[in-house]
N, C-alpha and C. Protein backbone atom coordinates (compact mmCIF):
# COMPACT_ATOMS: atom_id res chain seq x y z
N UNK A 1 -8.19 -9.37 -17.18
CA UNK A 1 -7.46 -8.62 -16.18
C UNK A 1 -8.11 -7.24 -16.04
N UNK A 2 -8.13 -7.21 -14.69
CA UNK A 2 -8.81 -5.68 -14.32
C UNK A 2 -7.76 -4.66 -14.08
N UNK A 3 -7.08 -3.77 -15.01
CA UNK A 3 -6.24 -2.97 -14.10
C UNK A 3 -6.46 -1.48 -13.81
N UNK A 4 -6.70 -1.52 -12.77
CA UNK A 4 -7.29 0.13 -11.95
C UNK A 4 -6.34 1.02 -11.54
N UNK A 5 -4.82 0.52 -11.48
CA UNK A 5 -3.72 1.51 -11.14
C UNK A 5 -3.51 2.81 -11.51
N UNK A 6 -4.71 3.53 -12.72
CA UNK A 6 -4.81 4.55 -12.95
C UNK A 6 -6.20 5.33 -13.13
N UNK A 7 -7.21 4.43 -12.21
CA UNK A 7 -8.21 4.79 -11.86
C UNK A 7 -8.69 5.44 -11.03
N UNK A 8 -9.00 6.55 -10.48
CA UNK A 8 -9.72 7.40 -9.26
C UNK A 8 -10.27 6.30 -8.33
N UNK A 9 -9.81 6.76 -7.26
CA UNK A 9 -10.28 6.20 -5.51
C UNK A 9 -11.94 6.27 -5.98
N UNK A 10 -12.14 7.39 -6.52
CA UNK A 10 -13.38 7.64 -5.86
C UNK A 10 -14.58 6.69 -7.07
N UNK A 11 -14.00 5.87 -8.15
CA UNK A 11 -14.77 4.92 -8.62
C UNK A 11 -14.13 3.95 -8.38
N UNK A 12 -13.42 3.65 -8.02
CA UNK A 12 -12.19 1.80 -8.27
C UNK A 12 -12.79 0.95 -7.33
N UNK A 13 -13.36 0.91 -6.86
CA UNK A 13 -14.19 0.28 -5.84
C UNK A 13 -15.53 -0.36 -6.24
N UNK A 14 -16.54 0.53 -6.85
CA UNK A 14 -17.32 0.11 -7.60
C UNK A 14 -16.94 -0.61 -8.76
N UNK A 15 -16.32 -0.18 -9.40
CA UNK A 15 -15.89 -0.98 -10.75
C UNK A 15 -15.50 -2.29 -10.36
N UNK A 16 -14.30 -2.60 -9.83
CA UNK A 16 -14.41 -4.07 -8.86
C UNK A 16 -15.08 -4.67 -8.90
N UNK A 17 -16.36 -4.17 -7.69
CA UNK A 17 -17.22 -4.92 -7.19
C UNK A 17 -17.98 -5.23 -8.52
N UNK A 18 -18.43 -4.37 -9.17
CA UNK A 18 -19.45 -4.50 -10.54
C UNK A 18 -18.68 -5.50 -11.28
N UNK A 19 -17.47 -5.72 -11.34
CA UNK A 19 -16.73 -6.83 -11.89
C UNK A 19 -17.03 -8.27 -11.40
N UNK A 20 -16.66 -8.22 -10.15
CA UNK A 20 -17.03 -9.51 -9.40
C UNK A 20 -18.56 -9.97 -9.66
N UNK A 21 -19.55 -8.94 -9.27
CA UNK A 21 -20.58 -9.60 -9.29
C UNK A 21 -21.10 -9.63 -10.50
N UNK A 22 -20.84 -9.44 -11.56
CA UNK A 22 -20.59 -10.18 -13.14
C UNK A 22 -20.57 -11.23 -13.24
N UNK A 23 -19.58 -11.80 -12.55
CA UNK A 23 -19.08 -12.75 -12.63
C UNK A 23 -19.71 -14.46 -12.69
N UNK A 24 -19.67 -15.47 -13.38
CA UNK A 24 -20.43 -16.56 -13.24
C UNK A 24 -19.67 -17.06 -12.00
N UNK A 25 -20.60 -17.82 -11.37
CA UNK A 25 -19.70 -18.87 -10.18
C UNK A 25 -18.59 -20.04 -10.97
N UNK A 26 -17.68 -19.58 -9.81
CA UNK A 26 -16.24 -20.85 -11.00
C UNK A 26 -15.09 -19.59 -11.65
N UNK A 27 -16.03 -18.25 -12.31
CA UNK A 27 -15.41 -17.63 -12.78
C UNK A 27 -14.30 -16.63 -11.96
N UNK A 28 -13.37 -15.93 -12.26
CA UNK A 28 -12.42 -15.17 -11.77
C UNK A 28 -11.89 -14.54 -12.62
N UNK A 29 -11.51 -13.32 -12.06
CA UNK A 29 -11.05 -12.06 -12.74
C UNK A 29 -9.14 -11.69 -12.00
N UNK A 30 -8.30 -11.03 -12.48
CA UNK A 30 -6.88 -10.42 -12.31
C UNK A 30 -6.88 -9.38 -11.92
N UNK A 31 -7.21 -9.01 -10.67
CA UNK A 31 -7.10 -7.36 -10.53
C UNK A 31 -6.11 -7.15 -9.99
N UNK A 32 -5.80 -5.79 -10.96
CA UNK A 32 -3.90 -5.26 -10.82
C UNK A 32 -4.28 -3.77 -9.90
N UNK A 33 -3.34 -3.62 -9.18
CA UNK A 33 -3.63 -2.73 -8.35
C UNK A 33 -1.82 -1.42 -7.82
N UNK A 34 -2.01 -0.41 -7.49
CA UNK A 34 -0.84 -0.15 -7.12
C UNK A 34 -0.12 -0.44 -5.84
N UNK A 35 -1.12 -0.94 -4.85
CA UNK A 35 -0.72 -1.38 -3.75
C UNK A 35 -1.81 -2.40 -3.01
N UNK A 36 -1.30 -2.82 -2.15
CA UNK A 36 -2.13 -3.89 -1.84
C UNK A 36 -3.54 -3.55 -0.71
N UNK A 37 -4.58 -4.30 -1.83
CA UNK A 37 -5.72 -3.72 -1.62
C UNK A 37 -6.52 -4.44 -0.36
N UNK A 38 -6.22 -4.22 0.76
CA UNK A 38 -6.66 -4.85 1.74
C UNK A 38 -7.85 -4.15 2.06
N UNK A 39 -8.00 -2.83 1.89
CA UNK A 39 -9.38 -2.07 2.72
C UNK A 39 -10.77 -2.46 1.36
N UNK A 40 -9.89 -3.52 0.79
CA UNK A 40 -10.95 -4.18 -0.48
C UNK A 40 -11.11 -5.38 -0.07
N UNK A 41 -10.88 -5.86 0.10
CA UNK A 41 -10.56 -7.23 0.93
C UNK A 41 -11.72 -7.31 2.11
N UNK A 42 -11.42 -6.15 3.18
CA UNK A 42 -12.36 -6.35 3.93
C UNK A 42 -13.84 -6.03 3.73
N UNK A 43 -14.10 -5.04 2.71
CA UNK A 43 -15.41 -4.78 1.60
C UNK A 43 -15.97 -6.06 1.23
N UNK A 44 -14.95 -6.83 0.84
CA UNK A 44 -15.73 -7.72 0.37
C UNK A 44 -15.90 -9.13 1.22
N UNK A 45 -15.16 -9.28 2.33
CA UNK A 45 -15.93 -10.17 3.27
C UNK A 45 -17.14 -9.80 4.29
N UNK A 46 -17.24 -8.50 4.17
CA UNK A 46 -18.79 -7.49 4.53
C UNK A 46 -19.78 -7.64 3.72
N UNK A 47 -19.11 -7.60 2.31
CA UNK A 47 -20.62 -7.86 1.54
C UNK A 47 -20.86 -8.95 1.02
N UNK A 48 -19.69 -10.30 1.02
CA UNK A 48 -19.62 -11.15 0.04
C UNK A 48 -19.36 -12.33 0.73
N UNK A 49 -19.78 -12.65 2.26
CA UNK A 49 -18.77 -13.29 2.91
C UNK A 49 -19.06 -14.86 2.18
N UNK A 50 -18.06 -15.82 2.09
CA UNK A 50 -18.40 -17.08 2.24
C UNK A 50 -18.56 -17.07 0.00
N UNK A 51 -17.94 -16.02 -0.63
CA UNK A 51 -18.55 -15.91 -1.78
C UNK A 51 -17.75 -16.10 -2.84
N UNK A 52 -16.22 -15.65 -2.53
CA UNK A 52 -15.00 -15.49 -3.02
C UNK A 52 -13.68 -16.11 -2.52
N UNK A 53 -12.81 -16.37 -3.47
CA UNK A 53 -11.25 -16.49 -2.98
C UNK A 53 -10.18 -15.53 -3.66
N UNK A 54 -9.51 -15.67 -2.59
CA UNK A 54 -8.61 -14.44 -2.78
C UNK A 54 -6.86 -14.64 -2.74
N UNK A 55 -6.59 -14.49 -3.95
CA UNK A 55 -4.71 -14.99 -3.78
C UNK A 55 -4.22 -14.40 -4.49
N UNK A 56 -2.60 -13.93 -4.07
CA UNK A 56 -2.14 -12.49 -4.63
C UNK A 56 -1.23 -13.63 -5.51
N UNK A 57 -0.83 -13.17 -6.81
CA UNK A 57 -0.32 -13.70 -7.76
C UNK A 57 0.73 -12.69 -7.74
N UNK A 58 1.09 -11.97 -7.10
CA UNK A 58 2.19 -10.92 -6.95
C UNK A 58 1.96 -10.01 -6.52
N UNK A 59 3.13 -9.42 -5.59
CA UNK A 59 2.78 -8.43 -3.93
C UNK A 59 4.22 -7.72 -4.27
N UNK A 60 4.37 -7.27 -4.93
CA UNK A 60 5.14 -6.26 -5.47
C UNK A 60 5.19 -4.34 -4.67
N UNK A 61 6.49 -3.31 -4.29
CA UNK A 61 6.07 -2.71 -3.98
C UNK A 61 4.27 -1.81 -4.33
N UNK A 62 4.79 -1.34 -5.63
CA UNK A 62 3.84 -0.49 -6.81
C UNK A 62 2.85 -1.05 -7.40
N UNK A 63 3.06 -2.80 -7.36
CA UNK A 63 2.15 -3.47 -8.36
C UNK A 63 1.58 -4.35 -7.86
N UNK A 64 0.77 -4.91 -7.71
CA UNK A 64 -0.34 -5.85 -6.96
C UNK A 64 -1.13 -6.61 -7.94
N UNK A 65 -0.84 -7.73 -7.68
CA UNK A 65 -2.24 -8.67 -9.17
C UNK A 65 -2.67 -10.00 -7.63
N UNK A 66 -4.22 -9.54 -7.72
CA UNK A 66 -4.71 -10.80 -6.71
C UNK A 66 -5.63 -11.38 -7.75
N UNK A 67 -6.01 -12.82 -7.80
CA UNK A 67 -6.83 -13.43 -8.11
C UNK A 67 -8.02 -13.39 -7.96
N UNK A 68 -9.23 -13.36 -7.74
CA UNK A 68 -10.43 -13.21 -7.27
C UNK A 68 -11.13 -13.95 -8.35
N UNK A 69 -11.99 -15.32 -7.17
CA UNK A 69 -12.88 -15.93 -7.93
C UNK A 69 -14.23 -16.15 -7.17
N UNK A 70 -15.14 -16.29 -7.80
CA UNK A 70 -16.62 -16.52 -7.71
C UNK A 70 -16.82 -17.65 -7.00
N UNK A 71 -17.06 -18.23 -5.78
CA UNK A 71 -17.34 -19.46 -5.45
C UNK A 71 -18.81 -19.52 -5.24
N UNK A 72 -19.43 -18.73 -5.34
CA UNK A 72 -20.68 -18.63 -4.62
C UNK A 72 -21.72 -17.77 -5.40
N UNK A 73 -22.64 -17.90 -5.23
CA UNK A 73 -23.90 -16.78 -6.47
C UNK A 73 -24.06 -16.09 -5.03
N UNK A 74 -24.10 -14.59 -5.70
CA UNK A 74 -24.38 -13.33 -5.13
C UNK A 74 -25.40 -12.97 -4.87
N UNK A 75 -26.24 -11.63 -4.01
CA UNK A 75 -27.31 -11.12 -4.67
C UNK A 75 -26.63 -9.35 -4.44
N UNK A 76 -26.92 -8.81 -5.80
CA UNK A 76 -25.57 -7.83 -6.22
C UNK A 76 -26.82 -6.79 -5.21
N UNK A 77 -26.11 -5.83 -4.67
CA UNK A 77 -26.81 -4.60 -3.88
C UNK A 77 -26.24 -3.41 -3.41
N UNK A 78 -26.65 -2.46 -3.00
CA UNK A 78 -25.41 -1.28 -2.75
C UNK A 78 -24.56 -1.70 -1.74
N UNK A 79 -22.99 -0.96 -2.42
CA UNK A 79 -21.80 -1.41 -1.45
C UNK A 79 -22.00 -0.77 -0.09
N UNK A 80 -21.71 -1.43 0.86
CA UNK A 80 -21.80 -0.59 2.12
C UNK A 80 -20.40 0.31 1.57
N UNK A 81 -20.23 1.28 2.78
CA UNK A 81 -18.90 2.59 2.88
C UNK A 81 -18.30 1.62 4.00
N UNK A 82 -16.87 2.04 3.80
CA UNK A 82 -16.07 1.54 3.66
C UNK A 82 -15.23 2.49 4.21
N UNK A 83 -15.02 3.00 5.72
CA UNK A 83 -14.13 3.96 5.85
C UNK A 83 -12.63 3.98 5.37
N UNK A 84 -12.18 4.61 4.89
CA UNK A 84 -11.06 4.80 4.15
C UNK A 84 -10.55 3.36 3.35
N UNK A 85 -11.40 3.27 2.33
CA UNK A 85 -11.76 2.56 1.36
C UNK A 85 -10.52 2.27 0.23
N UNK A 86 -9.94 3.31 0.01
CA UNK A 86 -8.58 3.16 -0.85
C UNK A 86 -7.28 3.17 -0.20
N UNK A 87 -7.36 3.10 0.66
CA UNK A 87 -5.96 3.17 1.49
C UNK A 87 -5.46 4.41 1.47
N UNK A 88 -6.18 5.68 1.33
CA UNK A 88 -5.54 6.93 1.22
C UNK A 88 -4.62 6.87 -0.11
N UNK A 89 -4.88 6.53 -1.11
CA UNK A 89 -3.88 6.25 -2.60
C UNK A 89 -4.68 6.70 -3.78
């Protein structure tokens, strides 16, 4: 489990991604979040399309846990930007 709910905007994004693309194909990670991370979501069908699945295991106001798994081998590279990337949070 990844939990970033008390991590800075201004790394939680990278760390993620550096998580995911860790990752073996098949494999999947728990990332807990304080709200629901959609402006991550779309990051990663920009950089990852066709690569991952994505299912919230709980959508809670404060608390967020989505699934994220590896379907696909990567080739890891800088994240594009991401205008307002954390949801302002």
């Amino acid at each position: 489990m990844l939990d970033v709910r008390e991590i800075p905007c201004s790394i939680k994004h990278g760390l993620i991604i550096q998580t995911f693309v860790d990752l073996k194909v098949g494999e999947h990670f728990i990332l807990r979040n304080g709200h629901d991370p959609v402006p991550l979501r779309y990051q990663f069908e920009a950089e990852f399309p066709d690569s991952f699945t994505w299912e919230h295991v709980h959508n809670l106001p404060e608390d967020v846990a989505v699934k994220i798994t590896k379907v696909k081998w990567v080739v890891p590279g800088l994240p594009k930007a991401v205008t307002g990337s954390c949801g302002n949070h």
